[in-house]
N, C-alpha and C. Protein backbone atom coordinates (compact mmCIF):
# COMPACT_ATOMS: atom_id res chain seq x y z
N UNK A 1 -14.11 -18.92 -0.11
CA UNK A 1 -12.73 -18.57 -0.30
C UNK A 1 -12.19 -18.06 1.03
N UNK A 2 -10.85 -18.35 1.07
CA UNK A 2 -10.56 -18.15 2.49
C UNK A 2 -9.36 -17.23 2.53
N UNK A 3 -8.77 -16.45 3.05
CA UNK A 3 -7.94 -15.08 2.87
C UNK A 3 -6.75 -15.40 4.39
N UNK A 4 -5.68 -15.79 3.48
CA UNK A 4 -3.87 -16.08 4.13
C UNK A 4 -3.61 -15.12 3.65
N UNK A 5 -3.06 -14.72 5.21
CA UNK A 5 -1.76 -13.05 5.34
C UNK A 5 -0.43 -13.84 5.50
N UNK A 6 0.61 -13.89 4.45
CA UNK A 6 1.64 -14.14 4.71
C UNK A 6 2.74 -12.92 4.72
N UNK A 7 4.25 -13.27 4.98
CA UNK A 7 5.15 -12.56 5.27
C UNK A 7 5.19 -11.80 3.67
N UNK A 8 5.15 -12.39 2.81
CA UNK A 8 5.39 -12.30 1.39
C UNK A 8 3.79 -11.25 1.07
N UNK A 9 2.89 -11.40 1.38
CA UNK A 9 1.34 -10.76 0.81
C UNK A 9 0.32 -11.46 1.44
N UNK A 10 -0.71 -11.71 0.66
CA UNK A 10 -1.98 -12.06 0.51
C UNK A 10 -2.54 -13.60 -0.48
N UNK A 11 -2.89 -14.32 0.17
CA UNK A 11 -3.19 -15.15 -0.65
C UNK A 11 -4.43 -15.70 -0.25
N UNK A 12 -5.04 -15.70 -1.33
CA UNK A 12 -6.82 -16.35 -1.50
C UNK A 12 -6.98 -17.70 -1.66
N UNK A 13 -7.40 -18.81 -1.30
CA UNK A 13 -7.48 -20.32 -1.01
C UNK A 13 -9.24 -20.80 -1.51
N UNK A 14 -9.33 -21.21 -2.31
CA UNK A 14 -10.63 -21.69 -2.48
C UNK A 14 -11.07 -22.60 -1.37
N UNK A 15 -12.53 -22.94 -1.31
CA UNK A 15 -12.24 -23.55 -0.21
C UNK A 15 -12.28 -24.95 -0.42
N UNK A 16 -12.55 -25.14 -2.00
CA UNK A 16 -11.76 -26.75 -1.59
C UNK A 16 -10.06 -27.22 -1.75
N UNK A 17 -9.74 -26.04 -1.65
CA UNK A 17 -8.12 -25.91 -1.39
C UNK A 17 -7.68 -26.62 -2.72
N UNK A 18 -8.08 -26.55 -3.42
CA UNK A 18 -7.62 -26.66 -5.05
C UNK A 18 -6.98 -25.54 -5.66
N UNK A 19 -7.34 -23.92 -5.64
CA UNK A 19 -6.72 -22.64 -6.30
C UNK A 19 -6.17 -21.93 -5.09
N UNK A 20 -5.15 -21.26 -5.66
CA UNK A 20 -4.71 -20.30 -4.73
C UNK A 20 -4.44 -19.02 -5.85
N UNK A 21 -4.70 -18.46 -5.20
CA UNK A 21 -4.99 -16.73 -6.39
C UNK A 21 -4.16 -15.85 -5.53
N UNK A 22 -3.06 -15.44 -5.81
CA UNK A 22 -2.06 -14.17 -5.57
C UNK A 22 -2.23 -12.44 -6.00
N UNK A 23 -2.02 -12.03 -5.32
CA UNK A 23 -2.46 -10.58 -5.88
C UNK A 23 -3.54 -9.74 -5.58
N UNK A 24 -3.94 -8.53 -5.80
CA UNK A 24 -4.76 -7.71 -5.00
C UNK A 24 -6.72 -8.53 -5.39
N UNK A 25 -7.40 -8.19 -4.69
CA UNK A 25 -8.78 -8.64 -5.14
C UNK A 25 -9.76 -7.36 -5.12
N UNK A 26 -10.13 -6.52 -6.23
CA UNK A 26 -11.52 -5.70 -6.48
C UNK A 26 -12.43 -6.06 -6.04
N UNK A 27 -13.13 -5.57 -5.25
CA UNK A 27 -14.76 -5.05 -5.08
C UNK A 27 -15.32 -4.60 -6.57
N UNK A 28 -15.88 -4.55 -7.50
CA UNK A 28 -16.07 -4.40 -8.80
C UNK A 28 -18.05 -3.69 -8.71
N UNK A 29 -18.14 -4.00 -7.37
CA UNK A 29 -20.45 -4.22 -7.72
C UNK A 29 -20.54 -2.39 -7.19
N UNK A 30 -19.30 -1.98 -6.84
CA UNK A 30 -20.03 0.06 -7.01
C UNK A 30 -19.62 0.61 -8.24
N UNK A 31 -19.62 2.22 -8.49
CA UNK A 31 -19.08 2.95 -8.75
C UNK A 31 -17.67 3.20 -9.23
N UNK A 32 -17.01 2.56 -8.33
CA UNK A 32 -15.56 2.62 -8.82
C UNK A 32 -15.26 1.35 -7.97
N UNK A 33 -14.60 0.66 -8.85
CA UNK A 33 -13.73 -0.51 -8.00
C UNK A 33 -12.60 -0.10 -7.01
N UNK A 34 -12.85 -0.67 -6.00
CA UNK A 34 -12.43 -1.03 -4.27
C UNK A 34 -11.69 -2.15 -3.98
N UNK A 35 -10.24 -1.74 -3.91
CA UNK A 35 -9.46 -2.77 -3.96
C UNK A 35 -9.34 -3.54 -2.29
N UNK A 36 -9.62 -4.67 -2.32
CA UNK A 36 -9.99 -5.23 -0.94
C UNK A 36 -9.08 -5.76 -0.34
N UNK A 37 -7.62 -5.90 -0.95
CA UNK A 37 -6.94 -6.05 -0.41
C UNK A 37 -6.05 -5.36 0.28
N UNK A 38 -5.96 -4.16 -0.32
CA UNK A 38 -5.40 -3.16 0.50
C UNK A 38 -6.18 -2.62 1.92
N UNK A 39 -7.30 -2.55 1.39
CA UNK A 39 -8.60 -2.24 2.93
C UNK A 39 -8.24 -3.66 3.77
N UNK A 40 -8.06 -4.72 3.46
CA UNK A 40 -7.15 -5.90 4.97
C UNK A 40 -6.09 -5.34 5.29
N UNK A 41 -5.22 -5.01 3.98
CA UNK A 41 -3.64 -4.71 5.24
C UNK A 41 -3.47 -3.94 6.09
N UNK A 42 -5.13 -2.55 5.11
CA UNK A 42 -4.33 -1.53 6.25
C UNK A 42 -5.64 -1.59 7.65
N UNK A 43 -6.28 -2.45 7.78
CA UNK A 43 -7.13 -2.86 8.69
C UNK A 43 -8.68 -2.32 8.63
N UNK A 44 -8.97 -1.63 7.57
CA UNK A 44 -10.28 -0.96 7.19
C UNK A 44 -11.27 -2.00 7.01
């Protein structure tokens, strides 16, 4: 999966460029889910 920063957000691209998935993406495998899209925007 491949991760586009547009003017508008974030968008996720499978990589046989068939899906595109909008919206934030969880880390889900700790303790508390880790939203991973916010850790790209703000450069973490």
């Amino acid at each position: 999966m491949s991760t586009v920063l547009t003017d508008s957000g974030v968008l996720y691209v499978t990589d046989d460029g068939k899906h595109i998935i909008q919206g934030p993406m969880y880390d889900v495998s700790g303790a508390q889910p880790v939203n991973v899209t916010n850790q790209l925007l703000l450069g973490s």
